[in-house]
Protein backbone atom coordinates (compact mmCIF):
# COMPACT_ATOMS: atom_id res chain seq x y z
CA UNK A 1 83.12 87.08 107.16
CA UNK A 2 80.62 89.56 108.82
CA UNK A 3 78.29 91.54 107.13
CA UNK A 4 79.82 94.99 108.34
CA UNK A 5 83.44 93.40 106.70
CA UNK A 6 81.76 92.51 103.48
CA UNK A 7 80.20 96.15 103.48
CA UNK A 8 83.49 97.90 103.87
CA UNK A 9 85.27 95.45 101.37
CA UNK A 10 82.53 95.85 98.94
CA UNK A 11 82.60 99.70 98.76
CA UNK A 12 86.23 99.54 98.78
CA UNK A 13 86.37 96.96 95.82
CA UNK A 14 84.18 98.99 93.50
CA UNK A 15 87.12 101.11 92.58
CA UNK A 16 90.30 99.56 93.51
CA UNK A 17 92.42 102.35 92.87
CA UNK A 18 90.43 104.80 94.87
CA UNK A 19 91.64 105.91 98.08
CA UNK A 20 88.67 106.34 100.91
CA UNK A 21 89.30 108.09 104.17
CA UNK A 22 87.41 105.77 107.33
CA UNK A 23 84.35 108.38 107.57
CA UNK A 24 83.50 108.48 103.77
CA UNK A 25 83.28 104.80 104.54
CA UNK A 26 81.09 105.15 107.86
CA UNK A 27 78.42 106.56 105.42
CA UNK A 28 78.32 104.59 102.51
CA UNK A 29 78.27 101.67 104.48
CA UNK A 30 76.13 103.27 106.98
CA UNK A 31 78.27 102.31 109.76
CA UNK A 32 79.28 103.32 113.24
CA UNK A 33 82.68 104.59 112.90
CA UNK A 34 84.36 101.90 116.14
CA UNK A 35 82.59 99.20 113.59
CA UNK A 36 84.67 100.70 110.25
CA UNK A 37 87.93 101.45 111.67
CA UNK A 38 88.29 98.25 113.87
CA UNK A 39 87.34 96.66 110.66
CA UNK A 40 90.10 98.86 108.97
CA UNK A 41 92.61 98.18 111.46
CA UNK A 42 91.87 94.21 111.05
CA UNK A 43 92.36 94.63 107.27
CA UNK A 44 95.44 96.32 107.46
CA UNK A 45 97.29 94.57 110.10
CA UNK A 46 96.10 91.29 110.14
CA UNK A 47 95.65 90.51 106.41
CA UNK A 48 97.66 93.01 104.92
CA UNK A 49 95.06 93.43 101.94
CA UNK A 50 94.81 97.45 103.06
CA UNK A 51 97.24 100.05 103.14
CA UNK A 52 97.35 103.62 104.96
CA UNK A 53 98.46 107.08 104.14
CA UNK A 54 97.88 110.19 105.91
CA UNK A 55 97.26 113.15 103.44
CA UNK A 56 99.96 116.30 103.61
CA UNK A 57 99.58 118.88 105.82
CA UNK A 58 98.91 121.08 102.46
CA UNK A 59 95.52 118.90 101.96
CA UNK A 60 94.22 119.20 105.15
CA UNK A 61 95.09 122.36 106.29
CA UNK A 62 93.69 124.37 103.54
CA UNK A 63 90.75 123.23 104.66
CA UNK A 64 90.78 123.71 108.52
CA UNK A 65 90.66 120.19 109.61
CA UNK A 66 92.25 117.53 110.78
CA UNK A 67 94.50 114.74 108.81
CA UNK A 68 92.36 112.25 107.00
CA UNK A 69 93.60 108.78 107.21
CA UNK A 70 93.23 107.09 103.36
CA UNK A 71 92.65 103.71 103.03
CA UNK A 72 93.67 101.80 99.68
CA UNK A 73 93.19 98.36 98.79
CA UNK A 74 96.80 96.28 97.47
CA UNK A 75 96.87 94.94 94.51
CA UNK A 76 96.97 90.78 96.44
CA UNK A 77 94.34 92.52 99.03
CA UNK A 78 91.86 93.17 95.58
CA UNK A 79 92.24 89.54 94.51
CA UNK A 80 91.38 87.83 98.54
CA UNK A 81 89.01 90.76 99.24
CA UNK A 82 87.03 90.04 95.81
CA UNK A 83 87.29 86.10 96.55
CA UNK A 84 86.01 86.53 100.05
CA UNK A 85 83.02 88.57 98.74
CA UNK A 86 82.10 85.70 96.51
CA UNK A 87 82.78 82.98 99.38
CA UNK A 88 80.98 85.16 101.84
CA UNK A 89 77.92 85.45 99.45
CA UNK A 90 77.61 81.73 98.43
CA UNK A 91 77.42 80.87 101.85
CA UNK A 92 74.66 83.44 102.47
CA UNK A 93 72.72 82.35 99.31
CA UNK A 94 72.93 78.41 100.42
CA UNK A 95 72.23 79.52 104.01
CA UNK A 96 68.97 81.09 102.66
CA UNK A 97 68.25 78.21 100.65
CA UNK A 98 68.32 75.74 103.25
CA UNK A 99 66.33 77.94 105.53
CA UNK A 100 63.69 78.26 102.79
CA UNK A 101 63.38 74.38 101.71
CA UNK A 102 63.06 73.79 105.87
């Protein structure tokens, strides 16, 4: 797993049940948007652990903008994304280790 996957996953799995749109992602991750949204696009496609939803036409047009695009972990996507974390962080810390006891 990359870094810039973990990132995404990691601000996405600190509340579960909170839908993020791919720019309020971009900036907590502090990520060029091509990075988040082909890392959204992987999520959602390939592993299924993501879901879409466009918000109504009443949410975004009240406001003057565009559509945002939500993003919201599944319920199986919580459970791999959260195991993947740990996986993906093990392997950093033993990485690390070995590099330090070189």
């Amino acid at each position: 797993m990359t870094l810039q996957t973990m990132l995404v996953l990691q601000v996405l799995l600190s509340d579960p049940t909170e839908r993020r749109y791919g720019l309020e992602l971009c900036e907590k991750t502090n990520q060029l948007p091509g990075t988040v949204y082909l890392i959204l696009a992987r999520l959602e496609h390939k592993y299924r652990w993501i879901e879409r939803h466009v918000e109504s036409p009443a949410e975004h047009l009240a406001e003057g903008r565009r559509a945002r695009h939500y993003y919201l972990l599944t319920d199986e996507g919580a459970v791999k994304a959260r195991a993947a974390v740990e996986r993906a962080k093990w392997k950093r810390a033993a990485v690390k280790l070995r590099t330090a006891t070189s």
